[in-house]
C-alpha atoms as a PDB file:
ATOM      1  CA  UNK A   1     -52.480  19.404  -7.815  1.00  0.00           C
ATOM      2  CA  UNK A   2     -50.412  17.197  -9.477  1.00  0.00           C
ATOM      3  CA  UNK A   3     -51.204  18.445 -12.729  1.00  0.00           C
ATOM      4  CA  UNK A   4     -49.624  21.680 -11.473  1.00  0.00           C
ATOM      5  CA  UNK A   5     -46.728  20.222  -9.720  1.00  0.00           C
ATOM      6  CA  UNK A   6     -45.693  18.665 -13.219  1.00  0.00           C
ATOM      7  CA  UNK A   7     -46.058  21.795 -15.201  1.00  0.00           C
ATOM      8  CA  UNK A   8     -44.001  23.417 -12.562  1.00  0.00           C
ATOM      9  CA  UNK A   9     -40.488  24.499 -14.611  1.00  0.00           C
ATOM     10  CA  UNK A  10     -37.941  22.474 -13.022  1.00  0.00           C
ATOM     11  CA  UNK A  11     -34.971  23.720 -10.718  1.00  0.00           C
ATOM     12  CA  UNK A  12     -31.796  24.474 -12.993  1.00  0.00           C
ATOM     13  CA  UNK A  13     -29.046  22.062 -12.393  1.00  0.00           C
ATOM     14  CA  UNK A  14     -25.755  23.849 -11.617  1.00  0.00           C
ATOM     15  CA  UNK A  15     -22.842  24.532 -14.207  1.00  0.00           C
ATOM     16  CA  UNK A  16     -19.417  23.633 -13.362  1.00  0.00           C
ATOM     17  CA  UNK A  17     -19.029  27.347 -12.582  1.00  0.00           C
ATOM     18  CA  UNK A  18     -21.513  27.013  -9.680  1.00  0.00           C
ATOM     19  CA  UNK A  19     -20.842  24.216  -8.190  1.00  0.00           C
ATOM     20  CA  UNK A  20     -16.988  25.467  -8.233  1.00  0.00           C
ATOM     21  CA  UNK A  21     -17.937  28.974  -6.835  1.00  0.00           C
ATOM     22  CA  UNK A  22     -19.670  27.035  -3.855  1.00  0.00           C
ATOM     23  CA  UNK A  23     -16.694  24.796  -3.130  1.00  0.00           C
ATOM     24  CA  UNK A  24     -14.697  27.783  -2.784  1.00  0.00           C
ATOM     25  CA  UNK A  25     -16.663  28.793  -0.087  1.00  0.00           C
ATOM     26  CA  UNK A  26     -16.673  25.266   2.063  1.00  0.00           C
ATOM     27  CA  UNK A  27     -13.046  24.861   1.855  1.00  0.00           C
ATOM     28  CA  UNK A  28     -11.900  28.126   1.523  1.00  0.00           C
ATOM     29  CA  UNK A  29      -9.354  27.259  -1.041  1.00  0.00           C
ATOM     30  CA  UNK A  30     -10.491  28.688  -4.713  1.00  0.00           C
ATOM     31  CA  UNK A  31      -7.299  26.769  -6.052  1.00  0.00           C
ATOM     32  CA  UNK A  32      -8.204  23.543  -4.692  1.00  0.00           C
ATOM     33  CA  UNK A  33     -12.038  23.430  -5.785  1.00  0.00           C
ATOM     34  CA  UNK A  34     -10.917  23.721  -9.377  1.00  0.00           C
ATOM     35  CA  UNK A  35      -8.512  21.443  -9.015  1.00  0.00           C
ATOM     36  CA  UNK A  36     -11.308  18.563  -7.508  1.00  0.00           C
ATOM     37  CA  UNK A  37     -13.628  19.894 -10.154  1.00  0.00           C
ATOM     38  CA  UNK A  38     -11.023  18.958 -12.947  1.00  0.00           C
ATOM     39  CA  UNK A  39     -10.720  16.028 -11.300  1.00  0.00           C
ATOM     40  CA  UNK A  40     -14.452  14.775 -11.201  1.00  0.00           C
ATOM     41  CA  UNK A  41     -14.877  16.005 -14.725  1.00  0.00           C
ATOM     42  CA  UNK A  42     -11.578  14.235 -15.477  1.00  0.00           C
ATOM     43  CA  UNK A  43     -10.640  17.221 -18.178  1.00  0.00           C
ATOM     44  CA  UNK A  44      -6.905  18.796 -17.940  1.00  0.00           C
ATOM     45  CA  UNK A  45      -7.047  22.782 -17.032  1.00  0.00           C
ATOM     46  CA  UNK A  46      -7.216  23.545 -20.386  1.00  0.00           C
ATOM     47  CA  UNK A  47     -10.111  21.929 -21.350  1.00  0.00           C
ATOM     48  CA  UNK A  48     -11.923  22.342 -18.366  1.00  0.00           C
ATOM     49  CA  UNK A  49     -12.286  26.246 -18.604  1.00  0.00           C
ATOM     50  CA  UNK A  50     -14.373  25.173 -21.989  1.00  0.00           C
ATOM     51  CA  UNK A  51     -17.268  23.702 -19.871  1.00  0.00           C
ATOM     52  CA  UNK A  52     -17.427  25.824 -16.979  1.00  0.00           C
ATOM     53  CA  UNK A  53     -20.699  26.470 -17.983  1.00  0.00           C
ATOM     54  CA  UNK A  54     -21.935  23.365 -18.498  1.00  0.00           C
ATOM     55  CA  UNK A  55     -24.115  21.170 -16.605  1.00  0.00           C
ATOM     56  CA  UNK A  56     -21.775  18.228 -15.096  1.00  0.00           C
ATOM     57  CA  UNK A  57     -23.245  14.680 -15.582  1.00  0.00           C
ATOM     58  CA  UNK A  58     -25.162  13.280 -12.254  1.00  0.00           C
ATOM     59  CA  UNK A  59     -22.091  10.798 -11.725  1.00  0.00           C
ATOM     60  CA  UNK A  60     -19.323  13.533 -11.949  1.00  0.00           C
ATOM     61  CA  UNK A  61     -21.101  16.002  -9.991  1.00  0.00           C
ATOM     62  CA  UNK A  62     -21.510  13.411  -7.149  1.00  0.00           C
ATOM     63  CA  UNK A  63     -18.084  12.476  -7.357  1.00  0.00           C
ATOM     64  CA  UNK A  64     -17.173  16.454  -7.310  1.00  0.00           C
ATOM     65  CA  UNK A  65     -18.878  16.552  -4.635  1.00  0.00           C
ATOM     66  CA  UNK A  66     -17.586  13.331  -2.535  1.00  0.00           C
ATOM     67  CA  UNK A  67     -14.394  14.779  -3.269  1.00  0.00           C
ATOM     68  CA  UNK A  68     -14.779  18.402  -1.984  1.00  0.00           C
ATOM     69  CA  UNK A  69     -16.435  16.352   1.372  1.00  0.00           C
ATOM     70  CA  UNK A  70     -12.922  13.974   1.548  1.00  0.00           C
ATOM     71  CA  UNK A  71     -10.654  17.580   1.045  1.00  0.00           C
ATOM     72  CA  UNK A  72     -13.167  19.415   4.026  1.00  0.00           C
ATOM     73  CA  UNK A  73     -12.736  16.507   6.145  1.00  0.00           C
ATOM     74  CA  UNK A  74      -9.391  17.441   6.573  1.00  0.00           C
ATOM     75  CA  UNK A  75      -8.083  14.517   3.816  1.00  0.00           C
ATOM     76  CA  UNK A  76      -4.834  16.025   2.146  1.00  0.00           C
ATOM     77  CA  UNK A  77      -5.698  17.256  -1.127  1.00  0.00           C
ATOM     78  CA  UNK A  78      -3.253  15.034  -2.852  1.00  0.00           C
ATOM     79  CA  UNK A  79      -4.400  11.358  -0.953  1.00  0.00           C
ATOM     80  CA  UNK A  80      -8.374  12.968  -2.435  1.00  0.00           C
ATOM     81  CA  UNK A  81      -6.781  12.721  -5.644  1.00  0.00           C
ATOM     82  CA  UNK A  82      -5.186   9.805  -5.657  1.00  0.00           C
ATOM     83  CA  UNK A  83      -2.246  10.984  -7.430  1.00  0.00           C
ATOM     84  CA  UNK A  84       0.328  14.337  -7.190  1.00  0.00           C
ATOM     85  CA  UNK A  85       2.984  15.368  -9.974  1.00  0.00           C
ATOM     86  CA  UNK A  86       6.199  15.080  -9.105  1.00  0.00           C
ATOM     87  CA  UNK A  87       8.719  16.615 -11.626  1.00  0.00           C
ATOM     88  CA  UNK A  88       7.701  14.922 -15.015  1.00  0.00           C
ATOM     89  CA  UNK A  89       5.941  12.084 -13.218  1.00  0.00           C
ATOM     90  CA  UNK A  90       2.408  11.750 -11.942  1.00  0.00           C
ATOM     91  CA  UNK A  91       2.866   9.120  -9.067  1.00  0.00           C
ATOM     92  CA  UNK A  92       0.023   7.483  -7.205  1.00  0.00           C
ATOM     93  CA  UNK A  93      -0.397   8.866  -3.665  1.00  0.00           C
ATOM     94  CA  UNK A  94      -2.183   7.460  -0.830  1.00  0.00           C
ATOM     95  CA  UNK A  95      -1.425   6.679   3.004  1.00  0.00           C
ATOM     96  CA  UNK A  96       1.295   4.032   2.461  1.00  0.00           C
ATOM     97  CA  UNK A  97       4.140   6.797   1.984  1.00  0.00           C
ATOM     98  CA  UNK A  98       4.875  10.176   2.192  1.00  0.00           C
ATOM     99  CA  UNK A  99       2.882  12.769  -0.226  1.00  0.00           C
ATOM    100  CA  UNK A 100       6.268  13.474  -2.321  1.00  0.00           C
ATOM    101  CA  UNK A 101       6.376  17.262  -1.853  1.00  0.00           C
ATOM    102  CA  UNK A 102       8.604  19.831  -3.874  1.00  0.00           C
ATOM    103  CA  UNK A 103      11.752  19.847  -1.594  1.00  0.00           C
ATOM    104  CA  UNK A 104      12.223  16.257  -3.288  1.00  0.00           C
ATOM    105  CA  UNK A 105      12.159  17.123  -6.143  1.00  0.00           C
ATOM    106  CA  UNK A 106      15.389  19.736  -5.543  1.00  0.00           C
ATOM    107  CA  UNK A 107      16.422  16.633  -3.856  1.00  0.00           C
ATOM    108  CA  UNK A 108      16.450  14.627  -7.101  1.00  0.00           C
ATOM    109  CA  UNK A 109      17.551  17.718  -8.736  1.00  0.00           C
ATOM    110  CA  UNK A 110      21.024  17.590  -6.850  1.00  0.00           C
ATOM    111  CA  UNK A 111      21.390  13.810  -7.453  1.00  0.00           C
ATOM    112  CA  UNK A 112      21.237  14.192 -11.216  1.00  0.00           C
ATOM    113  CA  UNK A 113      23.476  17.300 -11.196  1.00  0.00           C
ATOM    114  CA  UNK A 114      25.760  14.782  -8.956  1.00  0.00           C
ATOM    115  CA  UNK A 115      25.800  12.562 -11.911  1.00  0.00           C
ATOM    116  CA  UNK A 116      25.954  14.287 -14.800  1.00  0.00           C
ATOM    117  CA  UNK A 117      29.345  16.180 -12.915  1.00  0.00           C
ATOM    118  CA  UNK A 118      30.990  12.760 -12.732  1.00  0.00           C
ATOM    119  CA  UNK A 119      29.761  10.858 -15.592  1.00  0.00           C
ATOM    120  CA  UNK A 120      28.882  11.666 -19.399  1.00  0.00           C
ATOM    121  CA  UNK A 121      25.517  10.778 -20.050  1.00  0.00           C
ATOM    122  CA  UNK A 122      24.828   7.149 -21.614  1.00  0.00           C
ATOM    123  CA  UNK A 123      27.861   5.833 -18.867  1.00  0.00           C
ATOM    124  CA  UNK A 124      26.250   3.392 -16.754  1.00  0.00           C
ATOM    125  CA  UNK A 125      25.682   4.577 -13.104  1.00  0.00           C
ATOM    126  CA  UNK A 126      24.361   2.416 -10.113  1.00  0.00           C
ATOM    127  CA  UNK A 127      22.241   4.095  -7.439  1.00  0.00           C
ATOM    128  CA  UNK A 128      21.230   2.939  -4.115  1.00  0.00           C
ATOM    129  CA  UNK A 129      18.018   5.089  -3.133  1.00  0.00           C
ATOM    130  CA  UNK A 130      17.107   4.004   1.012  1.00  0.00           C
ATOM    131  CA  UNK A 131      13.928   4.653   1.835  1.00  0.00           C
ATOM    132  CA  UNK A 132      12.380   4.738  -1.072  1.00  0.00           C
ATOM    133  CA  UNK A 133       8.768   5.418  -0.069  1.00  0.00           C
ATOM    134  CA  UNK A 134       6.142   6.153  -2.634  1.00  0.00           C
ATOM    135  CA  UNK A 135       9.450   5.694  -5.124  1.00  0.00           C
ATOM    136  CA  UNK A 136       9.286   9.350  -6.239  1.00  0.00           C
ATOM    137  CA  UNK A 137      13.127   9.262  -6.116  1.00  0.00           C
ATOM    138  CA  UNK A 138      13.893   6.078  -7.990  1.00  0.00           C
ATOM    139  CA  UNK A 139      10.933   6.650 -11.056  1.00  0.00           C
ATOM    140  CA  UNK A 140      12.505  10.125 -11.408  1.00  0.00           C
ATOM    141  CA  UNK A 141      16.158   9.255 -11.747  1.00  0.00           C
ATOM    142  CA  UNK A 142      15.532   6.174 -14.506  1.00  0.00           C
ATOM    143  CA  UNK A 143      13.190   8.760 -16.638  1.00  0.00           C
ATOM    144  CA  UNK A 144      15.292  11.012 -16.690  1.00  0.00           C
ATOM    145  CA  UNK A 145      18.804   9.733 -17.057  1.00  0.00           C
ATOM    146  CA  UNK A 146      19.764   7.281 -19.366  1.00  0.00           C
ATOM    147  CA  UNK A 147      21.748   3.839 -18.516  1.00  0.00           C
ATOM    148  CA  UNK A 148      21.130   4.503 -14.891  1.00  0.00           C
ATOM    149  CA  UNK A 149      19.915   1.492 -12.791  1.00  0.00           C
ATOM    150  CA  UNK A 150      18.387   2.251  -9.283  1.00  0.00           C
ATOM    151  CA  UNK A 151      18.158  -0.245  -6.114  1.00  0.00           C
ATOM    152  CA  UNK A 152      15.469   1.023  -3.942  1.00  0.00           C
ATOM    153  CA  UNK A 153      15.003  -0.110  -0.201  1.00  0.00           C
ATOM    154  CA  UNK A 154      12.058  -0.037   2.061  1.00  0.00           C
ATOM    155  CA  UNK A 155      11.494  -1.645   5.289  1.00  0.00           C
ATOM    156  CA  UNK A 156       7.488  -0.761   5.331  1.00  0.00           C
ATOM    157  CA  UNK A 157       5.924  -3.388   2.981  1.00  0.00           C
ATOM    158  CA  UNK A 158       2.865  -1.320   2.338  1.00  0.00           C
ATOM    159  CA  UNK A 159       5.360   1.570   1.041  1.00  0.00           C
ATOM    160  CA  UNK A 160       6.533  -0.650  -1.257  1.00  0.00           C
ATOM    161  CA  UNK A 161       3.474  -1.846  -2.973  1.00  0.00           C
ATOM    162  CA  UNK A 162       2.871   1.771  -4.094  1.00  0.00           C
ATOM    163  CA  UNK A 163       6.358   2.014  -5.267  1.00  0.00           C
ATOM    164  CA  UNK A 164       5.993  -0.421  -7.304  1.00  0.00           C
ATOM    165  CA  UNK A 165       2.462   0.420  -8.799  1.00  0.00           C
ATOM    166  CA  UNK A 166       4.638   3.739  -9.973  1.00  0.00           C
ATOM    167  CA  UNK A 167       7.146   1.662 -11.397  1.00  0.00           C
ATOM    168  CA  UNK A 168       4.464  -0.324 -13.263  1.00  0.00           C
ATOM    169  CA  UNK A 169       3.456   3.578 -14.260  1.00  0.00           C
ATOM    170  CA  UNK A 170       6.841   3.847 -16.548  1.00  0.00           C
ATOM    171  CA  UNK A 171       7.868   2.795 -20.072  1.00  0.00           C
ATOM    172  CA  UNK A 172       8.942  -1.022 -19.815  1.00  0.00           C
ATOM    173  CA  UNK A 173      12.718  -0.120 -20.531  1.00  0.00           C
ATOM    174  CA  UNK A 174      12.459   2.591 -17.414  1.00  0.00           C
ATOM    175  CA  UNK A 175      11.000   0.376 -14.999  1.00  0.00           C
ATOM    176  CA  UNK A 176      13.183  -2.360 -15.984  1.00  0.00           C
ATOM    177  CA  UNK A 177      16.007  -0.761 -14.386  1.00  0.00           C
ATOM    178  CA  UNK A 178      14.540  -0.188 -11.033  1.00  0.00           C
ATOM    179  CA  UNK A 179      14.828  -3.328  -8.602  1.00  0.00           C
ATOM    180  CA  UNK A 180      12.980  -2.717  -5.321  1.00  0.00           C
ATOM    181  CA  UNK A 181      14.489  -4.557  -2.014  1.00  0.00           C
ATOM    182  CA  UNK A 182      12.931  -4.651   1.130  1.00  0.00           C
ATOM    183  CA  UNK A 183      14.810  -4.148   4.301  1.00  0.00           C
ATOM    184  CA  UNK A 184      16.244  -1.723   6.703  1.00  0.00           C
ATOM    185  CA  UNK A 185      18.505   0.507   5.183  1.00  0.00           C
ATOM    186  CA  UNK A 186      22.144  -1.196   3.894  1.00  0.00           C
ATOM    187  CA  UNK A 187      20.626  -4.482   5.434  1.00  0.00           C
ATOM    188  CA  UNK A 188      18.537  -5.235   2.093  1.00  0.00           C
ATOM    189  CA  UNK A 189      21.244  -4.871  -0.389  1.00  0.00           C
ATOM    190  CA  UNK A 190      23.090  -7.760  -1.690  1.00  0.00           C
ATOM    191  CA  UNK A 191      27.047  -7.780   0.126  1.00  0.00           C
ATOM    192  CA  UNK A 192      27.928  -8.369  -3.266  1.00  0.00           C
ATOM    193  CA  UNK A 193      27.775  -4.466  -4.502  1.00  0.00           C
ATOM    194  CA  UNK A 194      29.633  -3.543  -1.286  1.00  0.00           C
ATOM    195  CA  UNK A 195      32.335  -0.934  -2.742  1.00  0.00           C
ATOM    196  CA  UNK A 196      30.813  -0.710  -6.053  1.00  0.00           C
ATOM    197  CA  UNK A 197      27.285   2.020  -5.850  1.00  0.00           C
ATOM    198  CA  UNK A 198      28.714   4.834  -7.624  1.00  0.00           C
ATOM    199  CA  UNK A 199      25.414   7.372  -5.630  1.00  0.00           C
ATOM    200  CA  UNK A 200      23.541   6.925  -2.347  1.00  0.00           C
ATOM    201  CA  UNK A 201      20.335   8.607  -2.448  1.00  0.00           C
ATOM    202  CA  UNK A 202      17.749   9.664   0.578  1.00  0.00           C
ATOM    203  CA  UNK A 203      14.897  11.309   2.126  1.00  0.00           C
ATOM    204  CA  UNK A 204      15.420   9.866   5.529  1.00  0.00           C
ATOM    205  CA  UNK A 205      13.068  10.726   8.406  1.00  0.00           C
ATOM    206  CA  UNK A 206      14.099  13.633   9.757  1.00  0.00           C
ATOM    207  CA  UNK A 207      11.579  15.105  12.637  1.00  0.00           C
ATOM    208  CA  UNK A 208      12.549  15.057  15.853  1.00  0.00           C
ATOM    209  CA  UNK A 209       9.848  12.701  18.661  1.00  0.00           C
ATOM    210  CA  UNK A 210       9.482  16.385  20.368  1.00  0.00           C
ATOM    211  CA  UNK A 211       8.126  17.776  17.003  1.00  0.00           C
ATOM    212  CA  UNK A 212       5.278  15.160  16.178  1.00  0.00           C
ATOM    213  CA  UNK A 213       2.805  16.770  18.013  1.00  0.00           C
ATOM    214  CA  UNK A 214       3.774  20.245  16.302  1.00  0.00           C
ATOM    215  CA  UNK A 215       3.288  18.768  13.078  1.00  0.00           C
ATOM    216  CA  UNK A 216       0.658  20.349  10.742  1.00  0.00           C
ATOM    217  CA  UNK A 217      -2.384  17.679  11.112  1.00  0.00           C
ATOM    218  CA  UNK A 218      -2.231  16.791   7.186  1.00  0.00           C
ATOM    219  CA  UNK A 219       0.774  15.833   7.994  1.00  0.00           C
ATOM    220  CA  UNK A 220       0.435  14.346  11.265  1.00  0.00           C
ATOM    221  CA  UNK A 221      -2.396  12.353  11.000  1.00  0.00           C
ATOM    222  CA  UNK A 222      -2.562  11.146   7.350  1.00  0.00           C
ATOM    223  CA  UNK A 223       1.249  10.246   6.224  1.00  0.00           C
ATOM    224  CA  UNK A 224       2.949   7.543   8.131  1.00  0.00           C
ATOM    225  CA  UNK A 225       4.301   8.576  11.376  1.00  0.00           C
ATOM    226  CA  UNK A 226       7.626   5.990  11.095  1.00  0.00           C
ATOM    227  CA  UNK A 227       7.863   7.666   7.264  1.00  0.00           C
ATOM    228  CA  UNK A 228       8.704  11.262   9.361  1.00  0.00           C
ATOM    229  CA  UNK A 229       9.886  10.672  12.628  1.00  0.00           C
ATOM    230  CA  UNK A 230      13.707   9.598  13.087  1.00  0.00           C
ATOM    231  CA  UNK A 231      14.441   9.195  16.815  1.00  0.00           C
ATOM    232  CA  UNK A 232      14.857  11.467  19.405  1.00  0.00           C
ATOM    233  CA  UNK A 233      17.148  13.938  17.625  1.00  0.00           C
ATOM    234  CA  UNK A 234      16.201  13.595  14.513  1.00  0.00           C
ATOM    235  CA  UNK A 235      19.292  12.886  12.792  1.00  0.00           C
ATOM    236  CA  UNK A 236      19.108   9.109  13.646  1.00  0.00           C
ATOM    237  CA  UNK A 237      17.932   7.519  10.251  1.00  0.00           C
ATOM    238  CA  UNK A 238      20.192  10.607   8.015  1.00  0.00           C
ATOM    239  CA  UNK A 239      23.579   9.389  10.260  1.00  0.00           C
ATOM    240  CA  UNK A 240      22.731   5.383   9.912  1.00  0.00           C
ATOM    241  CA  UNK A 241      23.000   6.355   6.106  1.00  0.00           C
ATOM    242  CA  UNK A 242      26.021   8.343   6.464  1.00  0.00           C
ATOM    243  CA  UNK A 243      27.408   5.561   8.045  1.00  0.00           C
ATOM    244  CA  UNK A 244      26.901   3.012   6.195  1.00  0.00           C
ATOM    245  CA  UNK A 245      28.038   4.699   2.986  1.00  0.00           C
ATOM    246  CA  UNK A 246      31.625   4.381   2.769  1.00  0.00           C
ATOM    247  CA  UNK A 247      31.147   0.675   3.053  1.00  0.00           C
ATOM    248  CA  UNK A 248      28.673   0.879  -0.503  1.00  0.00           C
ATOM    249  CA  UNK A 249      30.692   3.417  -2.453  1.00  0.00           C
ATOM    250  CA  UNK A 250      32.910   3.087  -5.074  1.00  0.00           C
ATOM    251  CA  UNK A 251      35.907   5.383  -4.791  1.00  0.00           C
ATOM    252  CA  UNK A 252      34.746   8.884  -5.466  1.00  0.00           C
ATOM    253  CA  UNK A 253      31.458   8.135  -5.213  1.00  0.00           C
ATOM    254  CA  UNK A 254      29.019  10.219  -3.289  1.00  0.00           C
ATOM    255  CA  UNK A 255      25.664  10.568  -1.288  1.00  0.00           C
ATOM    256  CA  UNK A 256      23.033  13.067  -1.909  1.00  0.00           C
ATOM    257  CA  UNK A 257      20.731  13.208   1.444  1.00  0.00           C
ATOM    258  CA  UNK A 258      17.836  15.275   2.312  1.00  0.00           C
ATOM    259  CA  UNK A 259      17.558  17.262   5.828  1.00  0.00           C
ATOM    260  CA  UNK A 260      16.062  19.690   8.066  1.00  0.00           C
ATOM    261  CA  UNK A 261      17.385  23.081   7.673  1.00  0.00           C
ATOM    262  CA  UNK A 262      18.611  22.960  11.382  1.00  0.00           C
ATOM    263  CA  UNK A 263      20.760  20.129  10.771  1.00  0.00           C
ATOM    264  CA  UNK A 264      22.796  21.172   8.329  1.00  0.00           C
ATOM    265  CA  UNK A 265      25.712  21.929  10.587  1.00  0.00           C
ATOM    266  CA  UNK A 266      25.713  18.379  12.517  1.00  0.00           C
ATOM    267  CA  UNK A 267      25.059  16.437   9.698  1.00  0.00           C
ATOM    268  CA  UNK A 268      27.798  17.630   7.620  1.00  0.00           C
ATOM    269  CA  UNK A 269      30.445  17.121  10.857  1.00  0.00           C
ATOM    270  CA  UNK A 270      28.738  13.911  11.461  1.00  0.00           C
ATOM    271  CA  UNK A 271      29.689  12.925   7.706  1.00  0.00           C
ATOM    272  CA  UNK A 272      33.109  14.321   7.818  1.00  0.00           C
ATOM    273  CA  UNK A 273      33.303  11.897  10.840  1.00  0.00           C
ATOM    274  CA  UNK A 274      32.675   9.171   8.895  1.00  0.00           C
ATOM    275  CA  UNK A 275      35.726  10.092   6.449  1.00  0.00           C
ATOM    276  CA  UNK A 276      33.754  12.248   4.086  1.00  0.00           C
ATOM    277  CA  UNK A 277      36.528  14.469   2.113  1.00  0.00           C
ATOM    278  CA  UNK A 278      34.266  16.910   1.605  1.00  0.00           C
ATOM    279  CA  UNK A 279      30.392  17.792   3.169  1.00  0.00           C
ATOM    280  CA  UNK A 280      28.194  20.545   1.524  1.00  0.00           C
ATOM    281  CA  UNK A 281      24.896  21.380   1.500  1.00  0.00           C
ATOM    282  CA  UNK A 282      22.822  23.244  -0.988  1.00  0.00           C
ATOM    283  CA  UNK A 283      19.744  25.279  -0.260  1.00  0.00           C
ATOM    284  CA  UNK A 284      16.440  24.539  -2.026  1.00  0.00           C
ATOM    285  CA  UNK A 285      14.750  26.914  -3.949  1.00  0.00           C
ATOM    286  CA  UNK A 286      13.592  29.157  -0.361  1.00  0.00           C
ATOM    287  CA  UNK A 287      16.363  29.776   0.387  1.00  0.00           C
ATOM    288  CA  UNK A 288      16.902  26.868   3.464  1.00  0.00           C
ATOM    289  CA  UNK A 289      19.408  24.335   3.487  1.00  0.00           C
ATOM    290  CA  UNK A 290      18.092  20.932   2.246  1.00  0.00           C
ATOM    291  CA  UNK A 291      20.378  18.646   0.770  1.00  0.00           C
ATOM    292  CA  UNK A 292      23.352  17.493   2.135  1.00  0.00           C
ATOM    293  CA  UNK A 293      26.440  15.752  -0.115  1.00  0.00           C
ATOM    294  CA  UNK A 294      29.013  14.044   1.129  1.00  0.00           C
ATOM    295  CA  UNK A 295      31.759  12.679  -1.210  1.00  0.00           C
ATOM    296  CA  UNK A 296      33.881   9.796  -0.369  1.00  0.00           C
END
């Protein structure tokens, strides 16, 4: 018997292909289970279509599959990862902060345009980012402008520490020019640049208590709650910035603030309130209003 067990042929391991072409299946997501199996196999897309046919290696197809089991578990697909692009960036992701999601980036999009309106490029520009969060905002704006020095502000220390693992991410020269603080808002920066920040950055928490339990649960249960939710309106965290601002800026100087669509009207009255000469906001890339400036 055993003889013939032995000469039995044995099962064929599954390609890439396969095991792919199953995952599709569990999570019902075709994108996502080549995106995990690029992952495991740690090829870029490019280079992974070239073994599709291949038999993985026992250690990546276990880790395939622990990560397909993570994503079906209801894990957001960028926490399985461990790490989401963000403009030019790849930033380390996890539970500490907010996944950085793409109406950031147009957030960091306005900012620069901000910049580059008011200042020719190699001028030096400070920036105040509050909130900073996973630091999406801050690593963007040093890569990609030159002679541009950012002061980031947290009050949650575990944000923080991932911040600065991304800032550890950049070229020495880049990260040198991002100094993280921690604090509440305007309370961790030193009195001494009081008048002088020439932009005030933000992606505020902006949910309203009432809309918590409305959240989509990848939301809800897996980014921090005190990272989304501002108050009971909503608008408390985006009008403490407003605030605060004319206080930090320089003459002329400006703030570049994400929001809910639905705020767009208060929040650009609430800034005008606060002796804004002018309050716009521009819609992101749907269509919706997103980013609120106010210019001092």
């Amino acid at each position: 018997m055993n003889d013939r067990i032995s000469s039995a042929p044995p099962a064929e391991a599954p390609t890439w292909r396969d095991l792919v072409t199953a995952a599709r299946t569990t999570l019902g997501r075709g994108d996502e289970a080549l995106i995990l199996a690029q992952e495991a196999a740690g090829l870029p897309a490019a280079e992974f279509v070239l073994v599709l046919d291949a038999c993985p290696e026992a250690p990546d197809r276990a880790r395939f599959l622990t990560l397909v089991d993570r994503r079906r578990g209801g894990a957001p697909l960028q926490h399985v990862l461990g790490h989401w692009g963000f403009r030019s960036l790849d930033l380390l992701v996890d539970g500490r902060a907010l996944v950085p999601r793409p109406e950031t980036e147009f957030t960091v999009e306005v900012a620069l345009a901000e910049i580059a309106a008011r200042w020719p490029s190699g001028h030096p520009v400070l920036v105040v980012e509050l909130g900073t969060g996973s630091g999406a905002i801050a690593c963007s704006l040093v890569v990609e402008r030159e002679a541009l020095r950012v002061i980031a502000t947290d009050l949650s220390p575990a944000a923080l520490a991932i911040a600065k693992l991304n800032r550890s991410r950049l070229d020495p020269g880049r990260a040198g020019r991002i100094e993280f603080r921690s604090g509440d808002w305007y309370g961790a920066l030193d009195p001494g640049i009081a008048g002088k920040v020439d932009l005030i950055v933000a992606n505020p928490p902006y949910i309203a208590a009432s809309e918590w339990h409305d959240l989509d649960p990848v939301v809800r249960d897996f980014d921090p709650r005190e990272a989304l939710v501002a108050g009971e309106s909503g608008r408390e965290a985006i009008e403490a910035v407003l605030r605060g601002a004319p206080t930090w800026l320089s003459v002329g100087a400006v703030a570049v603030v994400e929001i809910a669509p639905h705020q767009a009207s208060a929040v650009g009255a609430f800034a005008s309130g606060c002796g804004a000469r002018s309050a716009e906001v521009h819609r992101d890339l749907t269509g919706r209003d997103r980013v609120l400036v106010a210019r001092w």
